[in-house]
Protein backbone atom coordinates (compact mmCIF):
# COMPACT_ATOMS: atom_id res chain seq x y z
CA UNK A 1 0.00 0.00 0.00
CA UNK A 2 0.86 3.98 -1.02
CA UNK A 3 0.67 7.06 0.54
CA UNK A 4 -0.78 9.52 -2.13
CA UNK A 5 3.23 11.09 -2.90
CA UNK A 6 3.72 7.26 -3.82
CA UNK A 7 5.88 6.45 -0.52
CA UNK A 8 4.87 3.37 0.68
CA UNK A 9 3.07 3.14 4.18
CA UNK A 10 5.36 0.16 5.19
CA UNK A 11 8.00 2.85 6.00
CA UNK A 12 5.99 5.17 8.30
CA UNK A 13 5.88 4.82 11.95
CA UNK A 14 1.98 2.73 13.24
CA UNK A 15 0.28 5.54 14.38
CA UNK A 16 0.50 7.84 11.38
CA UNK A 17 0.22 4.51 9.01
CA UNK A 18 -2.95 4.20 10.82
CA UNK A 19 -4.47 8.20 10.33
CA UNK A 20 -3.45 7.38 6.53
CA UNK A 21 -5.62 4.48 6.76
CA UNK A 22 -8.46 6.12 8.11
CA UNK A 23 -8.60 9.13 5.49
CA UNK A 24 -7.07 11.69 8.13
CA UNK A 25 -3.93 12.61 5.57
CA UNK A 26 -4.84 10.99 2.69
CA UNK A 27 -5.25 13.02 -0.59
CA UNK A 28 -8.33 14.37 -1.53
CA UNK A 29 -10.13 11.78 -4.40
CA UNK A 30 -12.21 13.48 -7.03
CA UNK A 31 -15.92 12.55 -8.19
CA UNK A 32 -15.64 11.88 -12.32
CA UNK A 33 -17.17 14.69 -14.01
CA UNK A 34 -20.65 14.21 -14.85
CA UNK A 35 -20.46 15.63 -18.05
CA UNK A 36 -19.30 14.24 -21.75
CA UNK A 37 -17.17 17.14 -22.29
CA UNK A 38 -14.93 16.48 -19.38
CA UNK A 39 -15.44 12.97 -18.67
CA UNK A 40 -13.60 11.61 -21.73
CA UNK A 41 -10.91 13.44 -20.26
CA UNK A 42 -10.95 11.81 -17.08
CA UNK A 43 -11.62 8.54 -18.85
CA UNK A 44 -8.04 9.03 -21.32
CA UNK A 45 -6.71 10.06 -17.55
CA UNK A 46 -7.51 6.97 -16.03
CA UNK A 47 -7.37 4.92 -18.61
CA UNK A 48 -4.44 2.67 -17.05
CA UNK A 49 -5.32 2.81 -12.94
CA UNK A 50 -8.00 1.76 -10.84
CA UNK A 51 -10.76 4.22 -11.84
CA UNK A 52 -10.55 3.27 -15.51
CA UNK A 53 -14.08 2.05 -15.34
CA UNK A 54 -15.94 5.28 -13.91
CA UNK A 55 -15.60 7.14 -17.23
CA UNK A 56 -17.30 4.51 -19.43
CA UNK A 57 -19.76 3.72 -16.80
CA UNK A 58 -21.02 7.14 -16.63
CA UNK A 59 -20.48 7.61 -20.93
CA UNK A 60 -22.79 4.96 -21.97
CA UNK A 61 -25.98 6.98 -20.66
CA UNK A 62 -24.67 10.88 -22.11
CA UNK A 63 -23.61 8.92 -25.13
CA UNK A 64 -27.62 7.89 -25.59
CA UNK A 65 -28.57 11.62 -24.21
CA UNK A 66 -26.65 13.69 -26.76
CA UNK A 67 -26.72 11.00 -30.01
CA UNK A 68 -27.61 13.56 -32.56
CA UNK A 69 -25.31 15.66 -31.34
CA UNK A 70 -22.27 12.96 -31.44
CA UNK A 71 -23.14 12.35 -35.19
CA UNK A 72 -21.90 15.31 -36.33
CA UNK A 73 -19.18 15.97 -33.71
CA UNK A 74 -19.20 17.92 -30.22
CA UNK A 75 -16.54 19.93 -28.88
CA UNK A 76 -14.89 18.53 -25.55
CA UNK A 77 -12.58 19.90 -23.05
CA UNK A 78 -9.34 20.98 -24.45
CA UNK A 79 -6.20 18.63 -23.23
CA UNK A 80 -4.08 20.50 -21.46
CA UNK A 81 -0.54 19.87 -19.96
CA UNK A 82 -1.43 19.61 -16.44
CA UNK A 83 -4.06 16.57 -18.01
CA UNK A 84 -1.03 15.04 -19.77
CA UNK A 85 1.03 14.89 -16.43
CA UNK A 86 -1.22 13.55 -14.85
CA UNK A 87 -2.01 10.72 -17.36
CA UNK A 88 2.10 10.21 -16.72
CA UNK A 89 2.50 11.38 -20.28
CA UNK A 90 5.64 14.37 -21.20
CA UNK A 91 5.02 16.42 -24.23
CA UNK A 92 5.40 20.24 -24.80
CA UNK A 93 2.01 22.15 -25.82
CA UNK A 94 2.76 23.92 -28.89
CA UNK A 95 -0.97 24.79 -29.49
CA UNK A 96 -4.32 24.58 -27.58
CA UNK A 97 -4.54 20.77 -27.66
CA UNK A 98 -8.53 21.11 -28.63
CA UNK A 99 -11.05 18.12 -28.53
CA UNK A 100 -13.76 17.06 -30.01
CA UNK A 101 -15.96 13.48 -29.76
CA UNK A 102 -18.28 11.59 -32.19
CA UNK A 103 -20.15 8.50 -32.77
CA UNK A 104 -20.30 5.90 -35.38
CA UNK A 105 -22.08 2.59 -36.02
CA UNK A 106 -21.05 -0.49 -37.13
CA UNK A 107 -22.13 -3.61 -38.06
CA UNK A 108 -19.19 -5.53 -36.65
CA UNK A 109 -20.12 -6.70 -33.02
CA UNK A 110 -17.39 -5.84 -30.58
CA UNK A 111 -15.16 -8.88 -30.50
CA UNK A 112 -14.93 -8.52 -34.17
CA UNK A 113 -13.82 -4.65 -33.46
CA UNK A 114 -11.26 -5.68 -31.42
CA UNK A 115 -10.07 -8.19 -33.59
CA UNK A 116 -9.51 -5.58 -36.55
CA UNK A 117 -8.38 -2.61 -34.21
CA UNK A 118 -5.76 -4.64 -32.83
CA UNK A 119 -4.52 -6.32 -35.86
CA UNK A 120 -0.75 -6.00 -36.55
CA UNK A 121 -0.95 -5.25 -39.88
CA UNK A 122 -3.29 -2.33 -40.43
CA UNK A 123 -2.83 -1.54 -43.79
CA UNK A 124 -5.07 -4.54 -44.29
CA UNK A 125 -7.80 -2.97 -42.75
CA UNK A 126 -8.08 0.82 -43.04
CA UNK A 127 -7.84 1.84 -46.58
CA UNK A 128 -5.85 5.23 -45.71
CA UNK A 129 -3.01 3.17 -43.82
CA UNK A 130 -0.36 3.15 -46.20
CA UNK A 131 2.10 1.44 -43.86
CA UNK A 132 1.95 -0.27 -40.53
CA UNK A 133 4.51 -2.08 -37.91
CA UNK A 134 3.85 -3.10 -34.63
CA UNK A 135 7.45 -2.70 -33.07
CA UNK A 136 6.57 -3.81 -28.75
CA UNK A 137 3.79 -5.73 -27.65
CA UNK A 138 2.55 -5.55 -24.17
CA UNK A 139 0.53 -8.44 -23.35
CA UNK A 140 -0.93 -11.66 -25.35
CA UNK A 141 -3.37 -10.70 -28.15
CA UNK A 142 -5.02 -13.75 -28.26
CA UNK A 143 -5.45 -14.18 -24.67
CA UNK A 144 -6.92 -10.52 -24.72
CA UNK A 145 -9.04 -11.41 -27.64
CA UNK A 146 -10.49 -14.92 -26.19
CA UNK A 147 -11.63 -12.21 -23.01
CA UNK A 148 -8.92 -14.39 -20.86
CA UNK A 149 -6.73 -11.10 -20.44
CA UNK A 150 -8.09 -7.52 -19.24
CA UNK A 151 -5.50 -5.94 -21.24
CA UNK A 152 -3.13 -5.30 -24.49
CA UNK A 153 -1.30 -2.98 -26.06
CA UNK A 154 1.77 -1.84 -28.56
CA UNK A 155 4.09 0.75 -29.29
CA UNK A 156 4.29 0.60 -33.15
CA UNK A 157 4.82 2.78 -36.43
CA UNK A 158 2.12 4.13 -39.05
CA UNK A 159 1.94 6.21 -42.48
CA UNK A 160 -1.22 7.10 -43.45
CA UNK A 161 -2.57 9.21 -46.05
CA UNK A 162 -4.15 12.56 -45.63
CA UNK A 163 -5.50 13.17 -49.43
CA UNK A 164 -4.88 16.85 -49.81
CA UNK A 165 -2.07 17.21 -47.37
CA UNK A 166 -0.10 14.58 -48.25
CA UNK A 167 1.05 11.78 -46.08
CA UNK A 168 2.05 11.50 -42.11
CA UNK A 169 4.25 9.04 -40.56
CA UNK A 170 4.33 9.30 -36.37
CA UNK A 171 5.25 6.58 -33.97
CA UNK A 172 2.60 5.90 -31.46
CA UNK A 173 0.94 3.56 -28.86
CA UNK A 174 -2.50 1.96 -28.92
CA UNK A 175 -3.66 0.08 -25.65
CA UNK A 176 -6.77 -1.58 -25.03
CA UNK A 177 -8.26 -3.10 -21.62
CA UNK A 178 -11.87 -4.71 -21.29
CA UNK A 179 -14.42 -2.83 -19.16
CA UNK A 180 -17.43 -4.64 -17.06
CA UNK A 181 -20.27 -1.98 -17.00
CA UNK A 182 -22.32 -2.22 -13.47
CA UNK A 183 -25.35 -3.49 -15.25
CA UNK A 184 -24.33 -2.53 -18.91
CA UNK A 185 -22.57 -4.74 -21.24
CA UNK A 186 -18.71 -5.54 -21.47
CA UNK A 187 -17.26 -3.01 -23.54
CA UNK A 188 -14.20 -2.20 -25.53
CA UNK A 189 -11.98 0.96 -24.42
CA UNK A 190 -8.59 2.24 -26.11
CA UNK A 191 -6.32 5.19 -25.99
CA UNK A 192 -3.46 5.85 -28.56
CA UNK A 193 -1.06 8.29 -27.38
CA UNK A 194 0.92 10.34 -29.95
CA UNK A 195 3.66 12.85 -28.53
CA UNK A 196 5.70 13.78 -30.85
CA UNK A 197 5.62 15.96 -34.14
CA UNK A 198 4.35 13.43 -37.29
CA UNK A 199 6.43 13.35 -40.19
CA UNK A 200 4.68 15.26 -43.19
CA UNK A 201 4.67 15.67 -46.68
CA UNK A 202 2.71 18.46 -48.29
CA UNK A 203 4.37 21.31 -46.33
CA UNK A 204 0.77 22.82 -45.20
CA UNK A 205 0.10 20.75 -42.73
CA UNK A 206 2.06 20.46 -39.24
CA UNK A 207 0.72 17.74 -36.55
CA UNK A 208 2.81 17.91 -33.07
CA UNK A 209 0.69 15.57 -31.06
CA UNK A 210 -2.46 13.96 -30.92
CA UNK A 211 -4.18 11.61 -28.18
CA UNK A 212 -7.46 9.35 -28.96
CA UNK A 213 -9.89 7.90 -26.07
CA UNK A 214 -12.33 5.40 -27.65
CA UNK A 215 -15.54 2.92 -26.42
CA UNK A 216 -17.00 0.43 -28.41
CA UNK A 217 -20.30 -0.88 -27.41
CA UNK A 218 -22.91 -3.03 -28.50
CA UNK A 219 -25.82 -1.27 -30.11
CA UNK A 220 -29.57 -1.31 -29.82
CA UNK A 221 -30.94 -3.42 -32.88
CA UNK A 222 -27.05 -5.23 -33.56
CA UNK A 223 -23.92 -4.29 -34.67
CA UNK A 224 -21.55 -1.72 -32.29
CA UNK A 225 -21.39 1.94 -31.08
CA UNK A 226 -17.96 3.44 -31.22
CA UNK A 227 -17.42 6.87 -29.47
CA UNK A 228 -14.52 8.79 -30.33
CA UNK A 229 -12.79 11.41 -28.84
CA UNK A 230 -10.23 13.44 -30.75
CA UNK A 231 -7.22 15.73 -29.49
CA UNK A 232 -4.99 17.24 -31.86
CA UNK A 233 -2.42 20.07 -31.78
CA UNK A 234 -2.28 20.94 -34.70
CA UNK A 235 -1.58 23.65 -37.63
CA UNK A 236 -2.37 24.81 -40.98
CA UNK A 237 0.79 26.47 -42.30
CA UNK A 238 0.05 30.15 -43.88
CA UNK A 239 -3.86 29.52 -44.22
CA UNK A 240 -6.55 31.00 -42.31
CA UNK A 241 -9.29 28.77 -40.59
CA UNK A 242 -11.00 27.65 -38.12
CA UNK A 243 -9.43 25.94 -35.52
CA UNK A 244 -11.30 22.95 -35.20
CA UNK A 245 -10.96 22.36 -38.88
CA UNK A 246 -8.38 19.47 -38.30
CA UNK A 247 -10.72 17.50 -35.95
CA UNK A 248 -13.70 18.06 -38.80
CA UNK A 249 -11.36 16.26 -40.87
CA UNK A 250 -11.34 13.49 -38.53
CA UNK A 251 -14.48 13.53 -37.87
CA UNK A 252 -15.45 13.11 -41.20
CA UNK A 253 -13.02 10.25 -42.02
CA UNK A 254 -14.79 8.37 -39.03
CA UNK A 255 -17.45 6.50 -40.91
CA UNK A 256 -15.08 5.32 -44.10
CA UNK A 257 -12.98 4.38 -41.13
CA UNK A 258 -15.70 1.87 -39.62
CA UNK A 259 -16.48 0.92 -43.32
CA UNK A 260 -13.37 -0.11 -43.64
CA UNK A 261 -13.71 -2.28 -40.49
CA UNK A 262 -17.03 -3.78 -41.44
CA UNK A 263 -15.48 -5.05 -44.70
CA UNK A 264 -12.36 -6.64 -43.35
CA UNK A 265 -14.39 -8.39 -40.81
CA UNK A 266 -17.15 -9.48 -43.80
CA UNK A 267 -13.72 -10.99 -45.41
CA UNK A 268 -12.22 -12.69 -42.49
């Protein structure tokens, strides 16, 4: 056991041990937001400790509340650097590191998701993936695929294409872990973390970090809900607009995205 600076209590002396125990010194725990806008910020937060399961506990109801709105996109709470630290992730802020979440269906059901979204070779399944490589594993796929293991993930390599603006090569990391709903279904939850500046081509188009928090969930009727959530610092280079324009971009590649999906699950 841990005192909240990470010291363990096996090194204190009984009696203050004992006024940690019973809340007198201990830090200060924080309700999860009650609101989409900040909750999928708390849920990229916790993605990896012992509260991962509050955010998609309290997501699958506002998900249902604000559907029409998630079609076409909603703005969330900007990622800041304070949110990054505390997620254990270091990465300067160039830009306001803005947010925005959306929803998708699917036909594939979520095992089937999981099995494409965590396939090593991606290029196989998303058409815009020009190149893939999955470089460290953490975990056993299959185990986390049979439902035997909570969790997987990989640091690994991508080069996708952007149409207009070219191409973008970044490392990144993509984890996954398996969520029980209190009386809700078992659903899927990732995170890919991207830090660092992509590699462009194109020259109007600048990308220094992006971060994604995702649930996939069955749906009413069959088939899968998958709610997105977006971050991107970002940059157009000499043109004017808006600056959620890159996140509209996403946005809007969503559903050929889950297309994509469908059809290399239809061909497995």
């Amino acid at each position: 056991m841990t005192r909240c600076d990470g010291h363990p209590l096996g090194v204190l002396r009984a009696p203050l041990a004992l006024l940690v125990l019973l809340g007198t010194t201990a830090c200060h725990v924080e309700d999860a937001p009650e609101n989409l806008e900040e909750l999928v910020v708390f849920g990229f937060i916790h993605f990896s400790d012992s509260r991962a399961d509050e955010a998609p506990t309290g997501l699958l109801p506002l998900t249902e509340q604000y559907a029409d709105e998630l079609v076409e996109g909603m703005r969330v709470t900007a990622m800041s650097s304070e949110h990054l630290e505390e997620a254990g992730i270091e990465a300067e802020q160039v830009n306001p590191i803005i947010g925005m979440s959306a929803t998708v269906s699917m036909r594939s059901s979520v095992d089937e998701f999981a099995m494409a979204w965590s396939y090593p070779n991606m290029n196989e399944v998303v058409e815009g993936t020009l190149d893939f490589r999955v470089d460290t594993e953490y975990g056993d796929r299959e185990c986390f695929l049979a439902g035997e293991c909570d969790t997987y993930g990989y640091d690994g390599w991508r080069h996708n294409d952007l149409g207009f603006f070219g191409t973008s090569a970044q490392d990144f990391t993509r984890e996954f872990i398996w969520i029980d709903v209190v009386d809700g279904p078992r659903v899927l939850v990732s995170r890919d973390i991207v830090p660092t500046d992509a590699e462009m081509t194109g020259g109007l188009f600048r990308v220094h970090q992006q971060y994604t928090y995702s649930l996939v969930f069955p749906a009413d009727g069959g088939g899968t809900t998958r709610l997105d959530t977006f971050w991107v610092d970002a940059e157009l280079i000499g043109v004017d607009v808006p600056d959620y324009f890159a996140l509209e971009t996403t946005v809007n590649n969503l559903q050929n995205t889950a297309d994509d999906v469908d059809a290399f699950v239809d061909a497995q």
